[in-house]
Protein backbone atom coordinates (compact mmCIF):
# COMPACT_ATOMS: atom_id res chain seq x y z
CA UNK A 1 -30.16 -3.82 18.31
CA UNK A 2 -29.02 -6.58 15.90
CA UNK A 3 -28.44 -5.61 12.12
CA UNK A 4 -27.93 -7.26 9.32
CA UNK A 5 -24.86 -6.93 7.35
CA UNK A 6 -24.59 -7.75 3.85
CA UNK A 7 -20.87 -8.64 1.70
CA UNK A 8 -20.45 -8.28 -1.66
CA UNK A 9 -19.06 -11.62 -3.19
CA UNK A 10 -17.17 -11.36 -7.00
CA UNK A 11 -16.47 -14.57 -8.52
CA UNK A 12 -14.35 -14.84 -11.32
CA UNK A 13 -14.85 -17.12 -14.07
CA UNK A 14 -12.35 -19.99 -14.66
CA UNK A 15 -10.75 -18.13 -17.37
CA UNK A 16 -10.39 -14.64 -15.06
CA UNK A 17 -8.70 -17.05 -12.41
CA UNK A 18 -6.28 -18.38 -14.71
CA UNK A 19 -5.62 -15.28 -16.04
CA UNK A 20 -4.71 -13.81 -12.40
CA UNK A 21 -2.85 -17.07 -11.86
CA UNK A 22 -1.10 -15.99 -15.07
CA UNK A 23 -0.27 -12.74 -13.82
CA UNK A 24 -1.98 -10.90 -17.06
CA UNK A 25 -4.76 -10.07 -13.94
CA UNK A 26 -4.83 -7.81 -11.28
CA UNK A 27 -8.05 -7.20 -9.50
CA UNK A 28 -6.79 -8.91 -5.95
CA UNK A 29 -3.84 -6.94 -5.80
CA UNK A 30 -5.73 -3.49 -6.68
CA UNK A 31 -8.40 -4.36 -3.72
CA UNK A 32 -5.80 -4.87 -1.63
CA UNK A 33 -3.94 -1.75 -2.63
CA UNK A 34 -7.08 -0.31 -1.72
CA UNK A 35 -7.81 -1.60 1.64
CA UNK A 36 -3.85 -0.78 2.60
CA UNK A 37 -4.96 3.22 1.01
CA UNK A 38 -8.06 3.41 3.10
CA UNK A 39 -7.06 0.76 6.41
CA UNK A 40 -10.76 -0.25 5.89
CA UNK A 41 -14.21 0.16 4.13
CA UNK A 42 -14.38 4.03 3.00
CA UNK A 43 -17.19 5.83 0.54
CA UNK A 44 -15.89 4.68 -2.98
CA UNK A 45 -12.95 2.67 -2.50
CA UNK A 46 -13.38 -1.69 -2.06
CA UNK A 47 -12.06 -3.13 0.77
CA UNK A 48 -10.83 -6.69 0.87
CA UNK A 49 -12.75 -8.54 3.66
CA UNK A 50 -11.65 -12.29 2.27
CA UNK A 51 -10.39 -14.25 -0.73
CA UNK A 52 -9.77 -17.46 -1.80
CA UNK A 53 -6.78 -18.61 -1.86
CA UNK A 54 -4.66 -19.44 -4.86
CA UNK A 55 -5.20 -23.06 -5.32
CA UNK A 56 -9.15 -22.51 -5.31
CA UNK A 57 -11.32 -23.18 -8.76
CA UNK A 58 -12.42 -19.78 -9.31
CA UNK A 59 -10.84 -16.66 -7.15
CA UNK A 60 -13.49 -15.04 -5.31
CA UNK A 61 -13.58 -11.39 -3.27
CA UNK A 62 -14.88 -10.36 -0.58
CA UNK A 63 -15.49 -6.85 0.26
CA UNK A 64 -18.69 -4.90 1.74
CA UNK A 65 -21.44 -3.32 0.15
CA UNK A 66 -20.44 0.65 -0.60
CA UNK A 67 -23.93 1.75 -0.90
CA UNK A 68 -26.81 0.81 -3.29
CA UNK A 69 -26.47 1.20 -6.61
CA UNK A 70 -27.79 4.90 -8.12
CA UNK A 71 -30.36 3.13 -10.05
CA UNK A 72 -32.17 1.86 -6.68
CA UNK A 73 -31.18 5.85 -5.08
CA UNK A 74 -33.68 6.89 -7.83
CA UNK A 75 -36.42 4.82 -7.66
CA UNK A 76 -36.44 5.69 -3.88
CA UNK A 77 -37.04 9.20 -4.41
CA UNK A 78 -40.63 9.98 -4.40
CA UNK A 79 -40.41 11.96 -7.96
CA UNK A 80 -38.15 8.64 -9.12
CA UNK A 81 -35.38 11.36 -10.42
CA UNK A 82 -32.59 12.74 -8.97
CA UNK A 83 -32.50 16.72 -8.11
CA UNK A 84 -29.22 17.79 -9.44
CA UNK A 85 -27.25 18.09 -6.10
CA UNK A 86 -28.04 14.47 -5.31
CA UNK A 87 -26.25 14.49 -9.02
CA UNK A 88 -23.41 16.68 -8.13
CA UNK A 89 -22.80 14.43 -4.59
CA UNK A 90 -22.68 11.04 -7.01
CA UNK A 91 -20.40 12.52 -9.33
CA UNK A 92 -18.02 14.03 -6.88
CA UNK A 93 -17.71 10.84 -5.18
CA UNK A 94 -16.58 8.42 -7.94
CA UNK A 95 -14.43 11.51 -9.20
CA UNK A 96 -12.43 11.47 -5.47
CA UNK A 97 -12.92 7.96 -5.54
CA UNK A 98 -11.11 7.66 -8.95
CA UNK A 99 -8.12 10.06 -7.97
CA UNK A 100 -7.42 7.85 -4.99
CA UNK A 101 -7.17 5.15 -7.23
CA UNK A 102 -5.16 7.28 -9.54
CA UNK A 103 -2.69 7.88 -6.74
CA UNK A 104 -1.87 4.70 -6.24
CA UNK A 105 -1.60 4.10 -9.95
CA UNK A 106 -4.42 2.06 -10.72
CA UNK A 107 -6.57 2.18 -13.63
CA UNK A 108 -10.46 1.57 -13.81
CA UNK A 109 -11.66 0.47 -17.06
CA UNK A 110 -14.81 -1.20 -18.86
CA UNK A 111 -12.77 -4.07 -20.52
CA UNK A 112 -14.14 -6.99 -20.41
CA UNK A 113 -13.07 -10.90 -20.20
């Protein structure tokens, strides 16, 4: 049986490039962290499939897709809401998945560039 498999590609913006070029940037480095944690794809954590290198335009990641996003999980369910222990299983994940990350002393946050 032949599936399909599907990547999740990031491209950063000129400026996001430069700034990892700069060093003031650190995504690559925290994906690979990541992928060195887990030794391959595991539920929460990236893992680093490919990059460009460093003389490329715009840096670029590879990494699979987790899972869909909880937005499409919901509109899949027949009542288009999530019972609470589909809730619970969501929340524990990104809270293990955010100790791991903790552990290795990386920080998730919603800034922006």
């Amino acid at each position: 049986m032949e599936y399909n498999v599907y990547h999740a590609i990031k491209i950063l913006t000129a400026r996001a490039t430069k700034d990892h070029h700069d060093g003031h940037r650190f995504e690559l480095e925290a994906i690979q962290t990541t992928t060195a944690l887990t030794g391959g794809p595991s539920y929460g954590l990236p893992c680093l499939l490919d990059h460009d290198g460093p003389h490329g335009h715009h840096l670029s990641i590879v990494t699979p897709i987790l899972s869909e996003t909880v937005s499409s999980f919901r509109r899949s369910a027949p009542s288009k809401s999530l019972d609470s222990q589909k809730v619970k299983m969501i929340f524990c994940g990104a809270v293990e998945a955010l100790i791991d990350l903790h552990a290795t002393n990386i920080m998730h946050t919603g800034q922006r560039y």
